[in-house]
PDB file of N, CA and C in Angstrom:
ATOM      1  N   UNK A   1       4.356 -12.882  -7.274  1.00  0.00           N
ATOM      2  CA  UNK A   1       5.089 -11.839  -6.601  1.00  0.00           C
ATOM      3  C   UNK A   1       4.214 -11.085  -5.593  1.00  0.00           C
ATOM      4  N   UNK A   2       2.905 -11.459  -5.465  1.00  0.00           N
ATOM      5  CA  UNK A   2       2.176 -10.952  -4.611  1.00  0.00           C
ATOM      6  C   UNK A   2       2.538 -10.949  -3.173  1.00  0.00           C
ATOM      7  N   UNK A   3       3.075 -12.161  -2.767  1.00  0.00           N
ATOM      8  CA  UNK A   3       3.137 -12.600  -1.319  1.00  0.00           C
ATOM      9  C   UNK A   3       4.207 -11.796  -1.062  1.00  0.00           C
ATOM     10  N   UNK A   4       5.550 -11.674  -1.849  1.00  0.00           N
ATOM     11  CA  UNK A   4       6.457 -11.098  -1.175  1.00  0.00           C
ATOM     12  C   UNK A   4       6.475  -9.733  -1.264  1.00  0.00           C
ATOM     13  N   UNK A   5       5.761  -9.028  -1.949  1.00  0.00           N
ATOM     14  CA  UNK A   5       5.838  -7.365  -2.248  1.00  0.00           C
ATOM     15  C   UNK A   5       4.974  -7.172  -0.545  1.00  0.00           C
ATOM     16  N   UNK A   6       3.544  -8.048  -0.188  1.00  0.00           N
ATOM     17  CA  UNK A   6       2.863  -7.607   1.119  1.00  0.00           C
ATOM     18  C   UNK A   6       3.935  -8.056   2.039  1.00  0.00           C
ATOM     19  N   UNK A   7       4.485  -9.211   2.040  1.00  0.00           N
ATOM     20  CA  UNK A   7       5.818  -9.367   3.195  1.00  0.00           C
ATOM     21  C   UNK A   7       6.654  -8.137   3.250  1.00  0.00           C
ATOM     22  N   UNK A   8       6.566  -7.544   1.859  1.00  0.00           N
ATOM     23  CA  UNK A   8       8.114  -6.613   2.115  1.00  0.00           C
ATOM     24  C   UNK A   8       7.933  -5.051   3.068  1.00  0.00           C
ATOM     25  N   UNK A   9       6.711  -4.972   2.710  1.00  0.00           N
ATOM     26  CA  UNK A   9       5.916  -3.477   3.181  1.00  0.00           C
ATOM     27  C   UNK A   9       5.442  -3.971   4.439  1.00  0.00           C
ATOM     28  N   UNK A  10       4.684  -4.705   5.096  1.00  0.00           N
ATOM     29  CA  UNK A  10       4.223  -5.091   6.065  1.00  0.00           C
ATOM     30  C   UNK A  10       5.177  -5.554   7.195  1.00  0.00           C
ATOM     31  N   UNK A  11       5.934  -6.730   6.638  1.00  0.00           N
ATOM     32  CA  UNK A  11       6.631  -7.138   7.511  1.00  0.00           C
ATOM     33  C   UNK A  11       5.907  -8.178   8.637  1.00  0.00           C
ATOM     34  N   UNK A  12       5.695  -8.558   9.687  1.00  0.00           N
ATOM     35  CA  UNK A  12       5.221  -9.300  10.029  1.00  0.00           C
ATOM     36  C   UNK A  12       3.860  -8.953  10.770  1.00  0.00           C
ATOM     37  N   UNK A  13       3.692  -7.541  10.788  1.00  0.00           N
ATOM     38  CA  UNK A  13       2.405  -7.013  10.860  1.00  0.00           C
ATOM     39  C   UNK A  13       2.029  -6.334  12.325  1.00  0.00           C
ATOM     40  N   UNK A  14       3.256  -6.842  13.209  1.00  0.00           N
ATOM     41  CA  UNK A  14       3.603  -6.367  14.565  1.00  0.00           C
ATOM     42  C   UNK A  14       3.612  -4.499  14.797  1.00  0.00           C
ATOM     43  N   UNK A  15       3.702  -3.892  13.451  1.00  0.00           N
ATOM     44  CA  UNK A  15       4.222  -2.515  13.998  1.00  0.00           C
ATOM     45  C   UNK A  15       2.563  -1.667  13.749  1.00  0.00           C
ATOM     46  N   UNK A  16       1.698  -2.948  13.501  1.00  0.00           N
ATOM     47  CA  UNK A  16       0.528  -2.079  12.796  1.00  0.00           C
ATOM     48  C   UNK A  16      -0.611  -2.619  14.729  1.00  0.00           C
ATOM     49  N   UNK A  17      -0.731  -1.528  15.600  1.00  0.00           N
ATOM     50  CA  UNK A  17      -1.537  -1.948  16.291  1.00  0.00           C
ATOM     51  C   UNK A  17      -3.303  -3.032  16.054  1.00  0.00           C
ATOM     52  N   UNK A  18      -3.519  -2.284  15.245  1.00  0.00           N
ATOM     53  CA  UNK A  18      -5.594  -2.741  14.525  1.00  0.00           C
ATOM     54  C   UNK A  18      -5.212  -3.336  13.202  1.00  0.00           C
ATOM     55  N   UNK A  19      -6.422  -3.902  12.959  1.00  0.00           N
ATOM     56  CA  UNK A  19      -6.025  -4.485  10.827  1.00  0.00           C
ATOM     57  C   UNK A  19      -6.441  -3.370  10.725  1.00  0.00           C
ATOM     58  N   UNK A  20      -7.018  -2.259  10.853  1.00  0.00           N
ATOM     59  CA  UNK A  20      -7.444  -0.978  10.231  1.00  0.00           C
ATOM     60  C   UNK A  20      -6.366   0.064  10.146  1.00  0.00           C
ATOM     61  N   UNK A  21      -5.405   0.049  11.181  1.00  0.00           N
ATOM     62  CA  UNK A  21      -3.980   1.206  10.905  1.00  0.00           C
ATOM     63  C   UNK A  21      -3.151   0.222   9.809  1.00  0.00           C
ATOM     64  N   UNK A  22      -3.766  -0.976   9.827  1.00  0.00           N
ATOM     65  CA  UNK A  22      -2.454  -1.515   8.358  1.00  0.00           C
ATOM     66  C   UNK A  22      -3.439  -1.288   7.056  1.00  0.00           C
ATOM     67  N   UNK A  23      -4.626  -1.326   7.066  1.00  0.00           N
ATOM     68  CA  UNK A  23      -5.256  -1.176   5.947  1.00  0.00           C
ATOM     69  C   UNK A  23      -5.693   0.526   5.676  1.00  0.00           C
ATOM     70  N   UNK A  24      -5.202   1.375   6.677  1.00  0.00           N
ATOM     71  CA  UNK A  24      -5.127   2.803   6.630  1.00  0.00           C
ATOM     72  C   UNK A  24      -3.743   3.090   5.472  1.00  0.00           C
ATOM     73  N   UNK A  25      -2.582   2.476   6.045  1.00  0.00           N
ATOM     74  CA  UNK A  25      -1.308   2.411   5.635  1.00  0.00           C
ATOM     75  C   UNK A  25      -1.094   2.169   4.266  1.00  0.00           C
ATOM     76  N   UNK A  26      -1.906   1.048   3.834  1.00  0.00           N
ATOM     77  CA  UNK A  26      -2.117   0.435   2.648  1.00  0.00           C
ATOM     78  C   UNK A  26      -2.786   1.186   1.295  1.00  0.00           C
ATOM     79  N   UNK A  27      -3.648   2.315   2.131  1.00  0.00           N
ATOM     80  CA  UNK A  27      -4.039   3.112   1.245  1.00  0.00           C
ATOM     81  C   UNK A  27      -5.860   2.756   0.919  1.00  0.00           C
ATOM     82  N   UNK A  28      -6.564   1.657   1.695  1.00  0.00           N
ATOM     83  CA  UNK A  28      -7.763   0.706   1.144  1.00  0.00           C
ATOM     84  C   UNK A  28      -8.744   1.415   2.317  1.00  0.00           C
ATOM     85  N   UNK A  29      -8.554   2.170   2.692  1.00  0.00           N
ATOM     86  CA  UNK A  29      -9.332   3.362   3.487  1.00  0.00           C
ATOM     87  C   UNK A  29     -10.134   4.288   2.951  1.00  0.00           C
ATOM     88  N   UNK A  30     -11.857   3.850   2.892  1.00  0.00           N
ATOM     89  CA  UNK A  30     -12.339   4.951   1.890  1.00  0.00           C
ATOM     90  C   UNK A  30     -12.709   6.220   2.908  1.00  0.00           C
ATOM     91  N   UNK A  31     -12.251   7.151   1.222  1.00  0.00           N
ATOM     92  CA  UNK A  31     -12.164   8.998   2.118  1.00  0.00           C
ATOM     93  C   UNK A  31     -13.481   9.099   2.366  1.00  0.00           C
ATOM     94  N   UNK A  32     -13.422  10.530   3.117  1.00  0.00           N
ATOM     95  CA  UNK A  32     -14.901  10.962   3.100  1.00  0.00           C
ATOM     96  C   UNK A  32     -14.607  12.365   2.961  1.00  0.00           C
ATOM     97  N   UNK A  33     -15.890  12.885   2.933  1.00  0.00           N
ATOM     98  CA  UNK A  33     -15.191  14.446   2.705  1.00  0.00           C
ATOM     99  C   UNK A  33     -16.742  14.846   3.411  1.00  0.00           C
ATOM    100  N   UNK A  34     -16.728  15.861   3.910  1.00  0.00           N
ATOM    101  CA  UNK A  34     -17.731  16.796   4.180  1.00  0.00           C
ATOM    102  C   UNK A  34     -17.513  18.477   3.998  1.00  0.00           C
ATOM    103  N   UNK A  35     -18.533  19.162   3.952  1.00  0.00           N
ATOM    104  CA  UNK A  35     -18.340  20.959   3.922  1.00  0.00           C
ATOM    105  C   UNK A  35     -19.854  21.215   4.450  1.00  0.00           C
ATOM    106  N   UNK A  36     -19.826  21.629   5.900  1.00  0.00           N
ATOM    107  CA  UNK A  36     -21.020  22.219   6.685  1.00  0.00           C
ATOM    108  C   UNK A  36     -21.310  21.225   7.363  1.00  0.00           C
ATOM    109  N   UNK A  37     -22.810  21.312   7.137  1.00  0.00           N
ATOM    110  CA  UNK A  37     -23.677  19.924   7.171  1.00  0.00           C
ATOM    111  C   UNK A  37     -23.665  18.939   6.376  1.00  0.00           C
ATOM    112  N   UNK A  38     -23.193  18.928   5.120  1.00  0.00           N
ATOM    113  CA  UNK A  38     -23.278  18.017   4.408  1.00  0.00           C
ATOM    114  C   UNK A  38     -21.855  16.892   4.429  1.00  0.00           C
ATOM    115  N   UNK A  39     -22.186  15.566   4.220  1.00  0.00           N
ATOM    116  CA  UNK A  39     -21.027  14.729   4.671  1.00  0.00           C
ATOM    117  C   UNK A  39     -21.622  13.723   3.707  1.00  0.00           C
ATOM    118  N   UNK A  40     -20.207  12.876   2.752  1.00  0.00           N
ATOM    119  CA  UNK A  40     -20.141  11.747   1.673  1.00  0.00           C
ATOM    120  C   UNK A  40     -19.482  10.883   2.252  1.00  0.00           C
ATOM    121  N   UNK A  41     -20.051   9.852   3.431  1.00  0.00           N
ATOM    122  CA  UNK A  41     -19.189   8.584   3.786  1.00  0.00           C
ATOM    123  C   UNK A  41     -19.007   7.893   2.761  1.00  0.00           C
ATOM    124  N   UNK A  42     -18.087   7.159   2.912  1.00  0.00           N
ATOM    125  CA  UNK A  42     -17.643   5.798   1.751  1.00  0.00           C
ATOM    126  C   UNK A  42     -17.259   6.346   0.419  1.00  0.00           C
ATOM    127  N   UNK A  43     -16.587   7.574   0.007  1.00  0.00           N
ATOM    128  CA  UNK A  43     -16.371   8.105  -1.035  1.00  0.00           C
ATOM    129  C   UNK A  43     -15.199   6.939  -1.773  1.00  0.00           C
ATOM    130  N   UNK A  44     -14.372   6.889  -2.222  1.00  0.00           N
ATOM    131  CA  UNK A  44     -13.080   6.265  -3.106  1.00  0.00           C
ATOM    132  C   UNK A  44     -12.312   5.600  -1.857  1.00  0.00           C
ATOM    133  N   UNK A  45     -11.482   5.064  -2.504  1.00  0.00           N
ATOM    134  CA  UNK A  45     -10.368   4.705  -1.310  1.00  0.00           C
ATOM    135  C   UNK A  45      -9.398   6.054  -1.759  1.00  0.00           C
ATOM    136  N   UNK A  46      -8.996   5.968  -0.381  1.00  0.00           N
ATOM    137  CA  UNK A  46      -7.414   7.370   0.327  1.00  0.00           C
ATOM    138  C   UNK A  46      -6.539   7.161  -0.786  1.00  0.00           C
ATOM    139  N   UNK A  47      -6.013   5.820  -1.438  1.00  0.00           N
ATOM    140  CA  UNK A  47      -4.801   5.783  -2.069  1.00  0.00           C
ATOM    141  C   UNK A  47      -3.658   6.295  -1.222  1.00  0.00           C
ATOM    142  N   UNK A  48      -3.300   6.302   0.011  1.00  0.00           N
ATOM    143  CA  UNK A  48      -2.575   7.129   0.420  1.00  0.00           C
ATOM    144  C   UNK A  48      -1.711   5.676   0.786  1.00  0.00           C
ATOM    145  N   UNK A  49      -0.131   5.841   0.805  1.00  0.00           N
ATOM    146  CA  UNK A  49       0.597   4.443   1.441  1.00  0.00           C
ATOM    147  C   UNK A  49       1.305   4.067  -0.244  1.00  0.00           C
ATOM    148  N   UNK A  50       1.814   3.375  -0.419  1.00  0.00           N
ATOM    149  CA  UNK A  50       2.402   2.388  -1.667  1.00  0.00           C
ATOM    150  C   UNK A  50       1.626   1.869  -2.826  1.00  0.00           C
ATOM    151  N   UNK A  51       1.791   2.614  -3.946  1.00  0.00           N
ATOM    152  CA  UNK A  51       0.836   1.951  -5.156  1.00  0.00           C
ATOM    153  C   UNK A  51       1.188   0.551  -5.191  1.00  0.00           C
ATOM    154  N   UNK A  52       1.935  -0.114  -5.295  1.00  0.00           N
ATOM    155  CA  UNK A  52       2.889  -1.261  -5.514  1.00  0.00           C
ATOM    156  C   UNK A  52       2.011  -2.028  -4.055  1.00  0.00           C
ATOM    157  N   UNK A  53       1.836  -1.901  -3.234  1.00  0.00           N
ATOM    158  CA  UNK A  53       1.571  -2.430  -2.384  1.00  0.00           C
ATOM    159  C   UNK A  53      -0.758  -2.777  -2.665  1.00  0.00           C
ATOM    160  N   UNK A  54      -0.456  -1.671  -2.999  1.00  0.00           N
ATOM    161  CA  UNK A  54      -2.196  -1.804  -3.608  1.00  0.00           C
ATOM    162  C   UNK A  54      -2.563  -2.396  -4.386  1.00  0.00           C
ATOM    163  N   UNK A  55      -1.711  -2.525  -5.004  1.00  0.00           N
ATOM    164  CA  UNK A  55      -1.947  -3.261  -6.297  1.00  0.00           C
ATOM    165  C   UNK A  55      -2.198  -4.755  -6.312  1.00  0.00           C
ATOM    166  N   UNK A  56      -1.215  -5.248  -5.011  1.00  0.00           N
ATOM    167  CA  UNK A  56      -0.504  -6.685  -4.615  1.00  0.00           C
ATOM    168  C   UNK A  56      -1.953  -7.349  -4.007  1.00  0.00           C
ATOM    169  N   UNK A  57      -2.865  -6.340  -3.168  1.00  0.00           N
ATOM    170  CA  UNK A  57      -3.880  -6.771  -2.272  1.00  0.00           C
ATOM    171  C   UNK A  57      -5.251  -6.493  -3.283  1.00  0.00           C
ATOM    172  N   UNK A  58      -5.362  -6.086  -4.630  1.00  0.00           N
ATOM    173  CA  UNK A  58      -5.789  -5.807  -5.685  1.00  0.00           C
ATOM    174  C   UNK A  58      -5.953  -7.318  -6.704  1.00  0.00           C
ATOM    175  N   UNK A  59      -4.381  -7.735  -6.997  1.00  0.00           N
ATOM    176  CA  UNK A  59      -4.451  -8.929  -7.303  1.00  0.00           C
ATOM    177  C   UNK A  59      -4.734 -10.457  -6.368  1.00  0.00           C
ATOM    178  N   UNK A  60      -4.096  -9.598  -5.187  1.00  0.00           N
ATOM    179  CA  UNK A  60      -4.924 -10.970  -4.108  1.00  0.00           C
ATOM    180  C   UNK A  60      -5.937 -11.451  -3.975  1.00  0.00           C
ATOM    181  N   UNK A  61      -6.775 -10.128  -3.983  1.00  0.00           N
ATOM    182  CA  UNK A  61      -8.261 -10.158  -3.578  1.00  0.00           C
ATOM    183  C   UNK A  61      -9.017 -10.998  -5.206  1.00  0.00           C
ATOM    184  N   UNK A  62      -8.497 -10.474  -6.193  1.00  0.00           N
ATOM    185  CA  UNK A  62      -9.008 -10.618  -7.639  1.00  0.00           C
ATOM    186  C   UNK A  62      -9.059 -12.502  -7.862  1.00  0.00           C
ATOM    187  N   UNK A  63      -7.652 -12.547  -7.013  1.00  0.00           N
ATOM    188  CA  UNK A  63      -7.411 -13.997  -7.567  1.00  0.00           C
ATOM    189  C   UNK A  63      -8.404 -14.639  -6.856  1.00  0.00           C
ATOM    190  N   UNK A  64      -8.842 -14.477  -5.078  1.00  0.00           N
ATOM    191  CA  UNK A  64      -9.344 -14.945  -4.211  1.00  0.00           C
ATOM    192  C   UNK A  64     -10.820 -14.893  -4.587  1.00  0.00           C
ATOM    193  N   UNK A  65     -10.775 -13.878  -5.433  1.00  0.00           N
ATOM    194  CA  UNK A  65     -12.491 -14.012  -5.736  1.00  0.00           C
ATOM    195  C   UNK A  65     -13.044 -15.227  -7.158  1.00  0.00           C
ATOM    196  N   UNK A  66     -12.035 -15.285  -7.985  1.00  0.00           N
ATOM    197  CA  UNK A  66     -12.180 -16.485  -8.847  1.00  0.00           C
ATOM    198  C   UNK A  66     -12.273 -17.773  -8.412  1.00  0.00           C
ATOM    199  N   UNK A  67     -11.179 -18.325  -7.197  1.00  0.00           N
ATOM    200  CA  UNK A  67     -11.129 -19.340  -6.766  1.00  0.00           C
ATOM    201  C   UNK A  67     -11.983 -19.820  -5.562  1.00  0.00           C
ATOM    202  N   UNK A  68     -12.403 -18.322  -4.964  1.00  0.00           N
ATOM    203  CA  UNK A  68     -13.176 -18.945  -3.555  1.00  0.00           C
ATOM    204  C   UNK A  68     -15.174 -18.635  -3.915  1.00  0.00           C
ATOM    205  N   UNK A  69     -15.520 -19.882  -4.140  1.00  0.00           N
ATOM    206  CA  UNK A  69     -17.280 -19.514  -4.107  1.00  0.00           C
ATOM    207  C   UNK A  69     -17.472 -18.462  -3.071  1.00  0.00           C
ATOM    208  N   UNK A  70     -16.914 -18.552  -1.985  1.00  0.00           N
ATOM    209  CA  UNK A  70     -17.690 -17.618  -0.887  1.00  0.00           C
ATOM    210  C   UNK A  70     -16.887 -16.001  -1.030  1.00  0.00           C
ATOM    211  N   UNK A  71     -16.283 -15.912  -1.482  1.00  0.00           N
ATOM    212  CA  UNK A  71     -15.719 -14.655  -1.723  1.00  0.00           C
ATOM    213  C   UNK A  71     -16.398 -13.704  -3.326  1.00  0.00           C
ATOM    214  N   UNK A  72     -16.626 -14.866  -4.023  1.00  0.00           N
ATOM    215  CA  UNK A  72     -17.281 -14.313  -5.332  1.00  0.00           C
ATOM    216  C   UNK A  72     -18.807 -13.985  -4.765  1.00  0.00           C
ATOM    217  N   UNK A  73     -19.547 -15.219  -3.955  1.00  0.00           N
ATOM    218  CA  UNK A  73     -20.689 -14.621  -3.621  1.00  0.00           C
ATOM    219  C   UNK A  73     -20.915 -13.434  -3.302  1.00  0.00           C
ATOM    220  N   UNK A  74     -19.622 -13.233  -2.060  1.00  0.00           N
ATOM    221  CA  UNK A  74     -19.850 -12.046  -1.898  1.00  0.00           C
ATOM    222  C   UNK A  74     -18.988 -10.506  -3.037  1.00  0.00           C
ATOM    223  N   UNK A  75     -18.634 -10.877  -3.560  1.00  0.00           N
ATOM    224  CA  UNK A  75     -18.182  -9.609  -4.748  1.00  0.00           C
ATOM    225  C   UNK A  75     -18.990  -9.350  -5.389  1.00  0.00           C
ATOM    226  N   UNK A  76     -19.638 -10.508  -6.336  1.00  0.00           N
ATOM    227  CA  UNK A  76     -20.657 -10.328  -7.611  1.00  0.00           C
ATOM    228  C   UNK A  76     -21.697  -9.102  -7.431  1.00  0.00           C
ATOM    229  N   UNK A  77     -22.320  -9.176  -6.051  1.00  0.00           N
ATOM    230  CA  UNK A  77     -23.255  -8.696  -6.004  1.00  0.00           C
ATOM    231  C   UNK A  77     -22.863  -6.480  -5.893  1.00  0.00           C
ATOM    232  N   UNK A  78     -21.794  -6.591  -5.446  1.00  0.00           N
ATOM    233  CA  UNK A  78     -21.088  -5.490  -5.333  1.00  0.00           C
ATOM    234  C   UNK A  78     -21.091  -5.051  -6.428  1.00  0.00           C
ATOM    235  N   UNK A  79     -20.338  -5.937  -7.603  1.00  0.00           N
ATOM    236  CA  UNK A  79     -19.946  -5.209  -8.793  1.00  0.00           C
ATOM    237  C   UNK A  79     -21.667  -4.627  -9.212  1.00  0.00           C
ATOM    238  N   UNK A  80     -22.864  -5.386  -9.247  1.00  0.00           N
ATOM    239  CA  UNK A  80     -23.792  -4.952  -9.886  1.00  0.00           C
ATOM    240  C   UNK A  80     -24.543  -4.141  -9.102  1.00  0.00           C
ATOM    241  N   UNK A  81     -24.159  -4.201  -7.916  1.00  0.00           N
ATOM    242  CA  UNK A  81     -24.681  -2.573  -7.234  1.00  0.00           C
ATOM    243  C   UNK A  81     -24.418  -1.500  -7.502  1.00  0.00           C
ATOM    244  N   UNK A  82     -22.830  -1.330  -7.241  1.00  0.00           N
ATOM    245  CA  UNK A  82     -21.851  -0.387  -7.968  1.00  0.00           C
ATOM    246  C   UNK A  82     -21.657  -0.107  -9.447  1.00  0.00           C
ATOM    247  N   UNK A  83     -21.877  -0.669 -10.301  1.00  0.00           N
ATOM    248  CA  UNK A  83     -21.997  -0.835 -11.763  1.00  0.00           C
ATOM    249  C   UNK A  83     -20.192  -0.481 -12.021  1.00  0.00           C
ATOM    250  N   UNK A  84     -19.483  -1.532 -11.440  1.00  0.00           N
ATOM    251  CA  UNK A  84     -18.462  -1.627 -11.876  1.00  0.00           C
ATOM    252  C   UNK A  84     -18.153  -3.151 -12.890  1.00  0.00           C
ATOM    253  N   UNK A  85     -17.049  -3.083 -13.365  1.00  0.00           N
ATOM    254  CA  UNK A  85     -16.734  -4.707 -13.598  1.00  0.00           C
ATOM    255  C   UNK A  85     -15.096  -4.526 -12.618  1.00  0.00           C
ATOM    256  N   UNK A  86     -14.765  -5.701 -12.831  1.00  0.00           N
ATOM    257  CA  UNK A  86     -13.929  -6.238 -11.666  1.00  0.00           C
ATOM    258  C   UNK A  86     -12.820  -5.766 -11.833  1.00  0.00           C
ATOM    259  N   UNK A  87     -12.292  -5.226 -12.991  1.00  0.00           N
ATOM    260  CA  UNK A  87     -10.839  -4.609 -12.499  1.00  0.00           C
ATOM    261  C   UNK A  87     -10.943  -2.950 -12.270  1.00  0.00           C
ATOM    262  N   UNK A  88     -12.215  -2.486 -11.908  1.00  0.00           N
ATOM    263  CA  UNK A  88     -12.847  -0.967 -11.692  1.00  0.00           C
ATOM    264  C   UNK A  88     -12.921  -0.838 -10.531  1.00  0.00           C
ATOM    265  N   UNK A  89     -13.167  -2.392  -9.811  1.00  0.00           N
ATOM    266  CA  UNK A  89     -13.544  -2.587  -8.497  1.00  0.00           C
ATOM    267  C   UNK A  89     -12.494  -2.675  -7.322  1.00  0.00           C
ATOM    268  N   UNK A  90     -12.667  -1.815  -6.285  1.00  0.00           N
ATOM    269  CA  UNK A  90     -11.292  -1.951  -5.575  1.00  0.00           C
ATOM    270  C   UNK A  90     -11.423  -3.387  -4.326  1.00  0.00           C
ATOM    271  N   UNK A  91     -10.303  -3.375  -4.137  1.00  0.00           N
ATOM    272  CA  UNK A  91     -10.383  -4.341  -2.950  1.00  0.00           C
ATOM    273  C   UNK A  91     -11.291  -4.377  -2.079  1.00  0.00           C
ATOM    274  N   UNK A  92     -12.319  -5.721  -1.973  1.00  0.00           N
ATOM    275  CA  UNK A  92     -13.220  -5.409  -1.013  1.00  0.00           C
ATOM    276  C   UNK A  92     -13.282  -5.060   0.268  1.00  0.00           C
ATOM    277  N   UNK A  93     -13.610  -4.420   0.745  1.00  0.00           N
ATOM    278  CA  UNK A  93     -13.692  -3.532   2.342  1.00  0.00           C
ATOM    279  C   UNK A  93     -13.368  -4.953   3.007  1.00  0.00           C
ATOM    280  N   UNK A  94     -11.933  -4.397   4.061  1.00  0.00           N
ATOM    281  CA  UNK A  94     -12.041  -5.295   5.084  1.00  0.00           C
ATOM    282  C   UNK A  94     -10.676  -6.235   4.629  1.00  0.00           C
ATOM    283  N   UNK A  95     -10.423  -6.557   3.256  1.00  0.00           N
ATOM    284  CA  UNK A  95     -10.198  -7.551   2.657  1.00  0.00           C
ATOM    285  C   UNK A  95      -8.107  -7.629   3.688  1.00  0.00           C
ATOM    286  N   UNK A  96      -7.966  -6.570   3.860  1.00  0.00           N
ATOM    287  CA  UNK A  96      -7.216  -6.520   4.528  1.00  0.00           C
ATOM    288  C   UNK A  96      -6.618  -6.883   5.949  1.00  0.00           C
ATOM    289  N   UNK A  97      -7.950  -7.208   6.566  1.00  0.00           N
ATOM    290  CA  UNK A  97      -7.834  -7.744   7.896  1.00  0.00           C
ATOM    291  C   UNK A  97      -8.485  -8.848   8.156  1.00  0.00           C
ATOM    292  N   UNK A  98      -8.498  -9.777   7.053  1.00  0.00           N
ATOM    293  CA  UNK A  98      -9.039 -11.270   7.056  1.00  0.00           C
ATOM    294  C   UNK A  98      -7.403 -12.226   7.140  1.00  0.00           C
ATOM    295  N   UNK A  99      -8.360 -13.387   7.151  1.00  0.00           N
ATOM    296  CA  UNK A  99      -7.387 -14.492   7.203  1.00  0.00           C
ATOM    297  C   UNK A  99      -6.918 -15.199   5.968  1.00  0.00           C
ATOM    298  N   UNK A 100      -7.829 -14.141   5.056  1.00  0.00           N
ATOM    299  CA  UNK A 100      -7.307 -14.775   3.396  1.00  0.00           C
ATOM    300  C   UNK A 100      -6.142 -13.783   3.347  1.00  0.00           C
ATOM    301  N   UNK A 101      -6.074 -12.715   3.818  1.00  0.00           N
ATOM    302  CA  UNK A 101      -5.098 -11.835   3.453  1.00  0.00           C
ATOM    303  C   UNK A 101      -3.403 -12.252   4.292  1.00  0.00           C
ATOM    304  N   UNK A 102      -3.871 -12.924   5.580  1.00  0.00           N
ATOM    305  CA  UNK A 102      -2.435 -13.455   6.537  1.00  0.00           C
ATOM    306  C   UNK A 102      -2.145 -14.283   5.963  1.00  0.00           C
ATOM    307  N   UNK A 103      -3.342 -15.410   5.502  1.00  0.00           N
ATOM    308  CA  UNK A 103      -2.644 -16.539   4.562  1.00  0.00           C
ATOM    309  C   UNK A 103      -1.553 -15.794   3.601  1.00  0.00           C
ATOM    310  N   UNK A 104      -1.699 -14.676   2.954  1.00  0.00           N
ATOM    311  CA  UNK A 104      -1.037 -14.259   1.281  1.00  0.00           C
ATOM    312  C   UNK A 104       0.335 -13.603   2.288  1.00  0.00           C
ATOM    313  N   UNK A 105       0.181 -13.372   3.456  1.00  0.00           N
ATOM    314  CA  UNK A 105       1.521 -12.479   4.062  1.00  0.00           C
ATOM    315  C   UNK A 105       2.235 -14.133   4.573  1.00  0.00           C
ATOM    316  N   UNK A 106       1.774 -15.002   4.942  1.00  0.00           N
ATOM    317  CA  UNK A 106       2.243 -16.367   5.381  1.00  0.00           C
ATOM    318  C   UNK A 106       3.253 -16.526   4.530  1.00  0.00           C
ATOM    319  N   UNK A 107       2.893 -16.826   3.208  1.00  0.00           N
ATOM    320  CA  UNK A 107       3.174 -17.605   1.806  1.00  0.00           C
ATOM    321  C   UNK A 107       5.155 -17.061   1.670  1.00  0.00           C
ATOM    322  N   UNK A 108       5.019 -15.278   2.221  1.00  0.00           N
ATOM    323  CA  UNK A 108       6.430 -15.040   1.675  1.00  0.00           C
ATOM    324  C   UNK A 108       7.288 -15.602   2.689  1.00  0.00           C
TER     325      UNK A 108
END
């Protein structure tokens, strides 16, 4: 049900100018916050946009990282930077404006 929940919200991807205003939309936008001088880039993701829809690019990404060597290469090392395990871990940066992700909008 993955492919068609991102078909249903997205649509064919035409109304989103950048992959970054669709992955803004999506909610996979990490906040930042500052007060003065002081500033925390890369804080959490926004969550802002469709849980249901996060979730979909959550399990995409999850599945894509089991099946693709080059996608786990690059996760593994994340999780043990971050000291997460993998369902703590959010969608990897970006994961939204690849061609693994048009493939999963293709599919519906």
């Amino acid at each position: 049900m993955t492919a068609p929940t991102i078909r249903a919200f997205l649509g064919d991807g035409t109304r989103f100018t950048t992959a970054k205003a669709a992955a803004s939309y999506v909610g996979l936008t990490p906040s930042t916050w500052s007060s003065g001088t002081v500033t925390q880039p890369s804080r959490a993701i926004t969550k802002e946009g469709p849980a249901v829809l996060r979730l979909a690019f959550y399990q995409a990404a999850n599945h894509a990282r089991r099946v693709a060597p080059q996608l786990a290469a690059y996760y593994q090392p994340l999780i043990l930077e971050r000291g997460h395990c993998h369902t703590q871990a959010t969608v990897p940066s970006g994961f939204v404006e690849t061609p693994c992700a048009a493939a999963v909008c293709a599919l519906a």
